[in-house]
C-alpha atoms as a PDB file:
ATOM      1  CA  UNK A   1      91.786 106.846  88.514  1.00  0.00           C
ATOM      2  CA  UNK A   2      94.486 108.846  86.969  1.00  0.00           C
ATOM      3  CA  UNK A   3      94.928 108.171  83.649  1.00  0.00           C
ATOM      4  CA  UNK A   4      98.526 106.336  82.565  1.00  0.00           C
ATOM      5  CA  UNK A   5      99.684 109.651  80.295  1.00  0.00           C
ATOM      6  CA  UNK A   6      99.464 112.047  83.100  1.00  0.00           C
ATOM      7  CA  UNK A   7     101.837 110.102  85.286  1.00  0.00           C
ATOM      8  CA  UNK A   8     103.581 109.533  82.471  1.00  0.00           C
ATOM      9  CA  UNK A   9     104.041 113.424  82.285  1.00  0.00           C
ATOM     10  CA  UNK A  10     104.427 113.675  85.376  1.00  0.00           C
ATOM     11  CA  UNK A  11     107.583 111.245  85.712  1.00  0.00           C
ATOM     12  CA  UNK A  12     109.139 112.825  82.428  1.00  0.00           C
ATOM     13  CA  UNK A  13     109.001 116.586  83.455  1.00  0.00           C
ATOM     14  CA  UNK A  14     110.141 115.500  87.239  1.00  0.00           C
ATOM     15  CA  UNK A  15     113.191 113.702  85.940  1.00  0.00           C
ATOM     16  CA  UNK A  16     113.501 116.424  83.062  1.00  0.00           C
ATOM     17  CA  UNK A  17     113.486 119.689  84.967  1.00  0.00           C
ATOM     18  CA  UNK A  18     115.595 117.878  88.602  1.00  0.00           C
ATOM     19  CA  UNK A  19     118.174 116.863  86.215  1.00  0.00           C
ATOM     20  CA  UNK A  20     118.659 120.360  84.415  1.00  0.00           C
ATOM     21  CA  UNK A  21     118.513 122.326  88.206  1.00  0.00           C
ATOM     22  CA  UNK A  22     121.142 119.972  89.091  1.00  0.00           C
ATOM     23  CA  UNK A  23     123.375 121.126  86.213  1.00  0.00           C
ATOM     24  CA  UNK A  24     126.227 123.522  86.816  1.00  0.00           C
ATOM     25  CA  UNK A  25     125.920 125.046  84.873  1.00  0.00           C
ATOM     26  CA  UNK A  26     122.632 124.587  83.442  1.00  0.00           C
ATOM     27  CA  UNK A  27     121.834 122.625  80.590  1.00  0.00           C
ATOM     28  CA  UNK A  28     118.405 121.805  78.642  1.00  0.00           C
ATOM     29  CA  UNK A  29     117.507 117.742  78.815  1.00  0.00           C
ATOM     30  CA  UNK A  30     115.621 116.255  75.853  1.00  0.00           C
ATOM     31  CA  UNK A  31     114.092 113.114  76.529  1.00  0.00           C
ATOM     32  CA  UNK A  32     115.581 110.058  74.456  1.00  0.00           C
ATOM     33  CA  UNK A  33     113.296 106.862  76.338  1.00  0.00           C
ATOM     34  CA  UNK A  34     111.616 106.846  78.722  1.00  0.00           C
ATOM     35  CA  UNK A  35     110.218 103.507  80.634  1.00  0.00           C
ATOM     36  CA  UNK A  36     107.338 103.727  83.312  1.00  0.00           C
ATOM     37  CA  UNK A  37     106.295 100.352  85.050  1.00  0.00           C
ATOM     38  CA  UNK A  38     102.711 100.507  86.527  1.00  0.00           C
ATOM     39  CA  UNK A  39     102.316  98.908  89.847  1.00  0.00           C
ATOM     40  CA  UNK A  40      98.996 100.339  91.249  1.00  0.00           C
ATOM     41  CA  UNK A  41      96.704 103.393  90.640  1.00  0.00           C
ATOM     42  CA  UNK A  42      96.067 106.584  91.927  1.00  0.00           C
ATOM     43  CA  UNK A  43      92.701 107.767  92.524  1.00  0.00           C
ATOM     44  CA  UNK A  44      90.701 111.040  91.844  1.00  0.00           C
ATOM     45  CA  UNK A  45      91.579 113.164  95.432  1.00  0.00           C
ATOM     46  CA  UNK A  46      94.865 111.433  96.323  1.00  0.00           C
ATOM     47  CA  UNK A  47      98.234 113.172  96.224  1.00  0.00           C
ATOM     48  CA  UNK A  48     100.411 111.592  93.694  1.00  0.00           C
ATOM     49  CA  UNK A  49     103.810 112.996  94.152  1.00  0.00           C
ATOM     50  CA  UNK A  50     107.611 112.546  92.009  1.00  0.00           C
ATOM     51  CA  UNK A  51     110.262 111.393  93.820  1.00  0.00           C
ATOM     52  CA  UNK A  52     113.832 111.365  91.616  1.00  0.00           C
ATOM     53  CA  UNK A  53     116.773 110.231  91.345  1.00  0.00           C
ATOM     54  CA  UNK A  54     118.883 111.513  88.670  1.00  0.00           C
ATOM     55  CA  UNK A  55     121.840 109.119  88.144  1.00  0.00           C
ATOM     56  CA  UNK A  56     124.199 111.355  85.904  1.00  0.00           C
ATOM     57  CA  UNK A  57     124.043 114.178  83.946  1.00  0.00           C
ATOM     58  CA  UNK A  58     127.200 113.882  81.656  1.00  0.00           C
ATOM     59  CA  UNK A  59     127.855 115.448  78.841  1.00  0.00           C
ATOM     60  CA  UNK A  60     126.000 114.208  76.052  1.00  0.00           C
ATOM     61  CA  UNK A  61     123.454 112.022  77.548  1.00  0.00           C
ATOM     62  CA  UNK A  62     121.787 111.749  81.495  1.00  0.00           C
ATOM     63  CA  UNK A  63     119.844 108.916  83.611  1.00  0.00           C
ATOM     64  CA  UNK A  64     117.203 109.332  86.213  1.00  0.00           C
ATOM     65  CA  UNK A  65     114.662 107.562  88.330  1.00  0.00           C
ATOM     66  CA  UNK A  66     111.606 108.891  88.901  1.00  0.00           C
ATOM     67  CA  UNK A  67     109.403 106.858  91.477  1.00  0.00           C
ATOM     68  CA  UNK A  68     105.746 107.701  91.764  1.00  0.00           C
ATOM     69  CA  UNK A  69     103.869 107.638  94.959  1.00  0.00           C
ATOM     70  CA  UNK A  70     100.385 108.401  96.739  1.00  0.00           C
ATOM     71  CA  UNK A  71     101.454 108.338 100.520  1.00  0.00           C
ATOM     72  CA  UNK A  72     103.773 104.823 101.403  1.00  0.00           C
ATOM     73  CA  UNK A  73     102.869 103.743  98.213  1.00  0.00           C
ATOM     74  CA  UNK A  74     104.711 103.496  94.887  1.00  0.00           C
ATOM     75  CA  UNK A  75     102.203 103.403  92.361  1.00  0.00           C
ATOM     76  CA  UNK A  76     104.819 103.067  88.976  1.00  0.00           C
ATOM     77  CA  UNK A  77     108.571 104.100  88.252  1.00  0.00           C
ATOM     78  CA  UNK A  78     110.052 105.437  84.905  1.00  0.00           C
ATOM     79  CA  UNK A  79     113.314 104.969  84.014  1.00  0.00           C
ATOM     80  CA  UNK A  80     114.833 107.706  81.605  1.00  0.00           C
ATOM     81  CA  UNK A  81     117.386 108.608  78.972  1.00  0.00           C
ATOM     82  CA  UNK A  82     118.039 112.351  78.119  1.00  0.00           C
ATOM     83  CA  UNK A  83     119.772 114.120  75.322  1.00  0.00           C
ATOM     84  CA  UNK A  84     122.076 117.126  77.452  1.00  0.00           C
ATOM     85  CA  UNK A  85     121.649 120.511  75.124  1.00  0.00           C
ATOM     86  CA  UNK A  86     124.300 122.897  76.771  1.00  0.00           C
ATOM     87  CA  UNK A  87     123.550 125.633  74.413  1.00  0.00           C
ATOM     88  CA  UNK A  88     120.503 127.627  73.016  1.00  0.00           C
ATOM     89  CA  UNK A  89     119.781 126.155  68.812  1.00  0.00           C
ATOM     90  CA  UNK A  90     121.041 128.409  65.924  1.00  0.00           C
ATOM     91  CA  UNK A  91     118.232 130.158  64.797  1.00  0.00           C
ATOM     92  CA  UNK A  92     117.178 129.102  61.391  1.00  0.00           C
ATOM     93  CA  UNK A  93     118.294 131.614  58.190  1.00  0.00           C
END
């Protein structure tokens, strides 16, 4: 079985890195919460694939969906809550 962090991972980086490719212009996404609801397993040699929906990317804060599936089934969804960073950090003096 595939352990519960790596589609944990999995969900966070999907929703994550769609939201920020969706950006115009591009902005960096820092993950405030994110919820995952378990509904079945995957199994070692199954595809488990990320299928997202990001909500909104807004200024200061975006949603997204993130359902995870092997095949037909959906095997958990995470719901999550992202800081938007539009620009690079100062760099420290």
């Amino acid at each position: 079985m595939a352990h519960g962090g790596l589609v944990v991972t999995l969900a966070d980086v999907a929703l994550g890195k769609t939201g920020e490719w969706l950006s115009q212009p591009p902005v960096s996404l820092l993950t405030a919460s994110l919820t995952v609801d378990f509904y079945s397993a995957a199994r070692l040699g199954e595809l488990l694939e990320a299928h997202t929906d990001v909500v909104r990317v807004g200024r200061r804060i975006a949603f997204g969906n993130c359902y995870l599936r092997v095949g037909d089934t959906t095997i958990a969804r995470a719901s999550g809550i992202f800081n938007v960073r539009t620009s690079a950090p100062e760099p420290p003096e």
